[in-house]
C-alpha atoms as a PDB file:
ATOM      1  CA  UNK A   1       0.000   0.000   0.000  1.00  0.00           C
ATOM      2  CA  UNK A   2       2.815   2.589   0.932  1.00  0.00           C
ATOM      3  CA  UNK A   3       4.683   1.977  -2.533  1.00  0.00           C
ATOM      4  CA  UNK A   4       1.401   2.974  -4.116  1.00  0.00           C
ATOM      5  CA  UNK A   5       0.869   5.850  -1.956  1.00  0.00           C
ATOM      6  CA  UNK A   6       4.405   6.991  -2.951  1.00  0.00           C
ATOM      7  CA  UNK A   7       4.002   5.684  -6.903  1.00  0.00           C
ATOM      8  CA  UNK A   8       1.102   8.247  -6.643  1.00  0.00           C
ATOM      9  CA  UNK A   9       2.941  11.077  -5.134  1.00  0.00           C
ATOM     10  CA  UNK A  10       6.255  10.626  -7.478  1.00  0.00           C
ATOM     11  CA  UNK A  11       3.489  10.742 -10.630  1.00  0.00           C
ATOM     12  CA  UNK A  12       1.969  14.201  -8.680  1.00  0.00           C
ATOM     13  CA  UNK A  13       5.820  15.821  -8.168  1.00  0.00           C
ATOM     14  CA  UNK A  14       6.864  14.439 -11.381  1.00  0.00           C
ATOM     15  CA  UNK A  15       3.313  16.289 -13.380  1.00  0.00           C
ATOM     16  CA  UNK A  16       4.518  19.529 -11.448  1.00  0.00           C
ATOM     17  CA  UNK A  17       8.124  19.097 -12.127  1.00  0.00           C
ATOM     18  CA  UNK A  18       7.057  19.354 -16.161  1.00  0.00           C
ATOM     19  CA  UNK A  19       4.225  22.274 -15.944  1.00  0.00           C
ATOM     20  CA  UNK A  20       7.701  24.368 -14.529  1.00  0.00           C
ATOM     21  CA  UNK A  21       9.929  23.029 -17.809  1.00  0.00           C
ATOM     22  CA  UNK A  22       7.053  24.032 -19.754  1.00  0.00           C
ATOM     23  CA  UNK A  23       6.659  27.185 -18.003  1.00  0.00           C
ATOM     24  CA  UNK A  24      10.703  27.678 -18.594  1.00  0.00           C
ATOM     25  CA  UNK A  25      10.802  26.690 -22.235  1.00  0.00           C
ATOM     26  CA  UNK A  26       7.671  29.542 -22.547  1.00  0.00           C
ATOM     27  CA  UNK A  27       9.623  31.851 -21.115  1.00  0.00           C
ATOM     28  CA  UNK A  28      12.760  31.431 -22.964  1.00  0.00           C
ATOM     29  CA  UNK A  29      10.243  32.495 -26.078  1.00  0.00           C
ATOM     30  CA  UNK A  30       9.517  35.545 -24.877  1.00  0.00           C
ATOM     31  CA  UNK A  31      11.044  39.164 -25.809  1.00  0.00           C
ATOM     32  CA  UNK A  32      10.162  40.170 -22.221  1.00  0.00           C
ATOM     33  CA  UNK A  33      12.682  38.547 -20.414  1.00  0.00           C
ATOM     34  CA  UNK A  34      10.967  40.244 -17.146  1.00  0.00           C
ATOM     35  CA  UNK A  35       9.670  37.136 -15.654  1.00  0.00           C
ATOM     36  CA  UNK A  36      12.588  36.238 -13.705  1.00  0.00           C
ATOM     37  CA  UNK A  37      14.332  33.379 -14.781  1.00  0.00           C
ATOM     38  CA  UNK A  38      16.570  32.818 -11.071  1.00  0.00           C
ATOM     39  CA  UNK A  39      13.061  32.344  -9.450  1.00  0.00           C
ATOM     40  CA  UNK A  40      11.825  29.983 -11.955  1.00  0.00           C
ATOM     41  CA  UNK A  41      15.370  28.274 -12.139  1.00  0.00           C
ATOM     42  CA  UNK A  42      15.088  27.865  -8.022  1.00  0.00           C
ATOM     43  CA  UNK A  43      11.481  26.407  -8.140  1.00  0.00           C
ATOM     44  CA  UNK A  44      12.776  23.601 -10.825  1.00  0.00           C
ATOM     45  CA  UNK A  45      15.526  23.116  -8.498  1.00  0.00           C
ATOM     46  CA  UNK A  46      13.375  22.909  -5.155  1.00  0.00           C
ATOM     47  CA  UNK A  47      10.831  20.844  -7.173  1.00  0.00           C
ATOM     48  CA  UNK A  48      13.766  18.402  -8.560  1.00  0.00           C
ATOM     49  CA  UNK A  49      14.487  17.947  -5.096  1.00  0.00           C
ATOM     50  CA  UNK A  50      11.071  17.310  -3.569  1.00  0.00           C
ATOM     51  CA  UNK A  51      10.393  14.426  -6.340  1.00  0.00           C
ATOM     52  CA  UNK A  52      13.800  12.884  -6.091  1.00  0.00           C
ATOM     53  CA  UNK A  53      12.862  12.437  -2.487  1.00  0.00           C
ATOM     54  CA  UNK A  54       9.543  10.984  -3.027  1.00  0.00           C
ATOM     55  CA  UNK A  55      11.216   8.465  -5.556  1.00  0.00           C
ATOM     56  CA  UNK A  56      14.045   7.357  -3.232  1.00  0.00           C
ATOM     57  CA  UNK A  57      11.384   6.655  -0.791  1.00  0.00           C
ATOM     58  CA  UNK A  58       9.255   4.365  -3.247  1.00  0.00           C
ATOM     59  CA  UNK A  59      12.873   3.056  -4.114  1.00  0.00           C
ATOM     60  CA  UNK A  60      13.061   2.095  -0.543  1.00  0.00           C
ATOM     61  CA  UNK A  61       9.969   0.766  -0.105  1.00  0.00           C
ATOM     62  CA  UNK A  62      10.767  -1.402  -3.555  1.00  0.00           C
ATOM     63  CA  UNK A  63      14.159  -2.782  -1.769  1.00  0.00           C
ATOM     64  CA  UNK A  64      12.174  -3.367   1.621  1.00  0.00           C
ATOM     65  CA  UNK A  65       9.830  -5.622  -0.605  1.00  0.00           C
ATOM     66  CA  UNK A  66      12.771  -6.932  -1.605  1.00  0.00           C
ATOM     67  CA  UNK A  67      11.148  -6.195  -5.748  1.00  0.00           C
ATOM     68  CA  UNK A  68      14.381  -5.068  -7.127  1.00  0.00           C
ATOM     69  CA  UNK A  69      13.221  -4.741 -10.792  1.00  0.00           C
ATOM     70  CA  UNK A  70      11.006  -2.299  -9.586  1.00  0.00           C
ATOM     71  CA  UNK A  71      13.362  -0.312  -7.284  1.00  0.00           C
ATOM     72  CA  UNK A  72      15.788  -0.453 -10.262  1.00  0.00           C
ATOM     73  CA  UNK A  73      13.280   0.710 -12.907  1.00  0.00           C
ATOM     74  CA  UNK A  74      12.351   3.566  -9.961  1.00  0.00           C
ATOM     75  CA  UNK A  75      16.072   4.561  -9.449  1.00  0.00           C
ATOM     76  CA  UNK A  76      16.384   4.959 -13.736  1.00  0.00           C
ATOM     77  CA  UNK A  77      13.460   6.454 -14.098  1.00  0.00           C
ATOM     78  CA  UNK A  78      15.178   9.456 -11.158  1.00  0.00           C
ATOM     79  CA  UNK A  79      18.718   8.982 -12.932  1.00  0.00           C
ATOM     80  CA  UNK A  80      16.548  10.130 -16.073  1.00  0.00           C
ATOM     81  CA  UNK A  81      14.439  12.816 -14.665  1.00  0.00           C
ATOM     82  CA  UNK A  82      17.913  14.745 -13.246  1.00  0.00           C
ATOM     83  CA  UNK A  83      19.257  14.518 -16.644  1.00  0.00           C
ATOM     84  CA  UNK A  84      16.100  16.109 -18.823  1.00  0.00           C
ATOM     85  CA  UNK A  85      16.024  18.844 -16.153  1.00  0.00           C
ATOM     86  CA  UNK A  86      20.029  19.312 -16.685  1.00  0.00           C
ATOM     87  CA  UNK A  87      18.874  19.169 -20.532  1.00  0.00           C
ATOM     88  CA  UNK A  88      15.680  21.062 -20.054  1.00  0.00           C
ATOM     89  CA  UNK A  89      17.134  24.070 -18.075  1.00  0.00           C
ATOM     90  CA  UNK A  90      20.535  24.567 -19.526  1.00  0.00           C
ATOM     91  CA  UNK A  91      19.335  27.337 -21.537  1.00  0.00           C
ATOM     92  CA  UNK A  92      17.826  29.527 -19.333  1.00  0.00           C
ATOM     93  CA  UNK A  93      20.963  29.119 -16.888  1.00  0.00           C
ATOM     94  CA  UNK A  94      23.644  29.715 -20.052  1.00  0.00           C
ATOM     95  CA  UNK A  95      20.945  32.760 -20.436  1.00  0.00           C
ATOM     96  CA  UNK A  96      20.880  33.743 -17.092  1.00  0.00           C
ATOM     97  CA  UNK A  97      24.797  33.590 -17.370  1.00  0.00           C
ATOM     98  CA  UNK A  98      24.889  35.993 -20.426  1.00  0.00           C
ATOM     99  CA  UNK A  99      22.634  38.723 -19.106  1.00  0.00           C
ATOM    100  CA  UNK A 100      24.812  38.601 -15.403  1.00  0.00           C
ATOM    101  CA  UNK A 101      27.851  39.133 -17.611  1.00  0.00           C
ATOM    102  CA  UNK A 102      26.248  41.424 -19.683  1.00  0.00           C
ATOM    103  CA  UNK A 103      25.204  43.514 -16.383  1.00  0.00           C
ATOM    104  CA  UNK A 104      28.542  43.341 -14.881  1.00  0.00           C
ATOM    105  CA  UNK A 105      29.920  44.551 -18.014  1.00  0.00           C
ATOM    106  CA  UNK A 106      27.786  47.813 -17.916  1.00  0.00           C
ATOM    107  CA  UNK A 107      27.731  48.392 -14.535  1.00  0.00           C
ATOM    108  CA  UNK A 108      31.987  48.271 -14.744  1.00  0.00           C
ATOM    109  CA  UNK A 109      31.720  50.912 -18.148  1.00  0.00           C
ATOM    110  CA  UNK A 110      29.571  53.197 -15.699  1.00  0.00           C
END
């Protein structure tokens, strides 16, 4: 019962973790770069970390079960959510690295 409870929550954090990428990859779009990309950036980060904890608990629970085809399959399925958020958010943090520089630069010529 617990490992559905926390199959359930990982699908929840996982659902949320994508609205934010999508939310991101909308953003990038825009001319108006006024939404600020450090507080979206943060919220994909906090949100990475929230469902990467709910899926190392349903992990657990797998390996307590002793089911470890499932806690495997659990522990890719993490390995490959932290690598499309690396892929997924790379361009709004090379961005957010251009426009610091680009600010630094300005505020040096002033």
């Amino acid at each position: 019962m617990q490992h559905q409870h926390s199959g359930l929550q990982t699908r929840k954090k996982k659902s949320q973790m994508t609205r934010l990428l999508n939310k991101l990859a909308v953003v990038l779009t825009e001319d108006d770069l006024s939404v600020d990309i450090r507080t979206l950036l943060e919220k994909i980060q906090e949100q990475q970390e929230n469902t990467l904890q709910v899926m190392s608990r349903l992990e657990n629970a797998y390996r307590q079960k002793q089911d470890e085809i499932m806690a495997e399959r659990v522990s890719d399925e993490a390995d490959d959510l932290v690598e499309q958020i690396d892929r997924e958010t790379m361009p709004a943090r090379s961005l957010l690295a251009s426009l610091t520089k680009v600010k630094s630069r300005a505020s040096s010529v002033a």
